[in-house]
Protein backbone atom coordinates (compact mmCIF):
# COMPACT_ATOMS: atom_id res chain seq x y z
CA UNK A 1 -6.32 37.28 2.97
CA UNK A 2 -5.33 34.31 4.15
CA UNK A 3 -3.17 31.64 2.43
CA UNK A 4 -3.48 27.72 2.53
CA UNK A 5 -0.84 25.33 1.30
CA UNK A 6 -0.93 22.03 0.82
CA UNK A 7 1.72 18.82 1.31
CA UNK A 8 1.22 15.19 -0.04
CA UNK A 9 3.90 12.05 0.41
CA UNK A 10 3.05 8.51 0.25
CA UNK A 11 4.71 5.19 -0.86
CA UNK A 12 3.62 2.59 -1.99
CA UNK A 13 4.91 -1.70 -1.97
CA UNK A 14 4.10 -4.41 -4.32
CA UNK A 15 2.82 -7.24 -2.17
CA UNK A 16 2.53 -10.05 -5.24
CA UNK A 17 2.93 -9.74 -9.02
CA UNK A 18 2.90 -12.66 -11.79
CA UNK A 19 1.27 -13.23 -15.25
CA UNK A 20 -2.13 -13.00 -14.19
CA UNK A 21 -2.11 -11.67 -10.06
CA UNK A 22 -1.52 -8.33 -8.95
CA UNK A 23 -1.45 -7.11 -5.04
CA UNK A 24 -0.20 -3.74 -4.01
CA UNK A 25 -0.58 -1.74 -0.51
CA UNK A 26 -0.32 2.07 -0.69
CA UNK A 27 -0.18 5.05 2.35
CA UNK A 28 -0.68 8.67 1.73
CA UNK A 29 -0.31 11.25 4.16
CA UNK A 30 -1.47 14.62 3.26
CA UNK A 31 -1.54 18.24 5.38
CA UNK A 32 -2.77 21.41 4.78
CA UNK A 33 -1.05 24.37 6.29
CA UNK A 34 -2.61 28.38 6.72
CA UNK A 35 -0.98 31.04 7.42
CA UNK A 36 -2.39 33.50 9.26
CA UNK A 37 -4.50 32.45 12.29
CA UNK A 38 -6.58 29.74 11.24
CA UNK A 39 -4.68 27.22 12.33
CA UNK A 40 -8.28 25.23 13.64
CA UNK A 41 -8.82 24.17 9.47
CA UNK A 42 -5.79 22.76 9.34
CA UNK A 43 -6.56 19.63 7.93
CA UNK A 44 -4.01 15.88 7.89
CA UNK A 45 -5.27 12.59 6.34
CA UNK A 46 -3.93 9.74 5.97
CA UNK A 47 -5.16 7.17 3.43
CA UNK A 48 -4.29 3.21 2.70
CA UNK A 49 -5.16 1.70 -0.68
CA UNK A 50 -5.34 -2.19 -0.98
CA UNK A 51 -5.39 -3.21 -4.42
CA UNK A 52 -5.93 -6.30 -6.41
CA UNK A 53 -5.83 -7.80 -10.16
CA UNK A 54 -6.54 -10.87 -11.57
CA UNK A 55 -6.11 -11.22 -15.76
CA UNK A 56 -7.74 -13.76 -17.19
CA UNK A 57 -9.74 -13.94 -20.93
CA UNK A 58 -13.43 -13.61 -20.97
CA UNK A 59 -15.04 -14.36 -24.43
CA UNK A 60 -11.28 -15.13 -26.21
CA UNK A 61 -10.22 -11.29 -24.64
CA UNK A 62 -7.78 -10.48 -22.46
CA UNK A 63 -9.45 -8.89 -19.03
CA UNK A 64 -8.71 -7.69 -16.06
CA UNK A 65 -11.00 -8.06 -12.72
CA UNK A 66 -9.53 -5.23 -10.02
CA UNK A 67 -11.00 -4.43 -6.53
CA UNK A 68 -9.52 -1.66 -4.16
CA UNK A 69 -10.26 -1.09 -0.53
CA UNK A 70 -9.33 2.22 0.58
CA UNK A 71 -9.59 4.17 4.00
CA UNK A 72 -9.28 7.48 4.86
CA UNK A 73 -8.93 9.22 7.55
CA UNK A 74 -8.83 12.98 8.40
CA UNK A 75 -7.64 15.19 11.70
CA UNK A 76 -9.13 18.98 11.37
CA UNK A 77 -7.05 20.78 13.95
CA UNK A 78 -5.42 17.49 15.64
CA UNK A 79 -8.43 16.20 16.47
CA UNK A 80 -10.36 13.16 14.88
CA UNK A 81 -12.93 14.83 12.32
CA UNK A 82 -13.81 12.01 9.39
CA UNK A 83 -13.26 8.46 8.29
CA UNK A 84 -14.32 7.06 5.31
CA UNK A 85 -14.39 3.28 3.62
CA UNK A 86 -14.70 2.77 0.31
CA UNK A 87 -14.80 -0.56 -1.97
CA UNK A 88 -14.52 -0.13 -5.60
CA UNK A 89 -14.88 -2.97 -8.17
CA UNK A 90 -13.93 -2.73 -12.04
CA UNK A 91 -13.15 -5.28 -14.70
CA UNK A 92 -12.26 -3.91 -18.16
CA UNK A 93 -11.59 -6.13 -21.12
């Protein structure tokens, strides 16, 4: 039976912050180990987040409007296998 294991480390940076901005940038790397001979599904990705926030008051309520851009990217075996973009909208009040 094989075994897989799994290792994540990332940081992440605060571009801008005030009363009503908010910019960050984030990296995660992430790797999957087996152990046994299956080394081919070994899997690394690396992912970047971009992420903003604006507060403001929409009908006399405090809101905020956030958007994130993230990529991903994934080796299988040290070789290119996937890449993926995503952008994701939300604005809660």
């Amino acid at each position: 039976s094989a075994g897989r294991y799994e290792s994540e480390s990332g940081l992440g940076y605060n571009l801008f912050r005030n009363k009503d901005y908010n910019f960050d940038v984030s990296y995660l790397f992430g790797q999957s180990f087996h152990d046994d001979s299956l080394n081919e599904f070994n899997f690394r990705k690396h992912r970047l987040n971009l992420l903003g926030q604006r507060a403001f008051k929409a009908w006399g309520r405090p809101s905020i409007l956030s958007f994130r851009y993230q990529y991903l990217h994934g080796d299988l075996d040290n070789a290119p296998f996937s890449d993926s973009n995503a952008w994701l909208l939300a604005w809660t009040s």
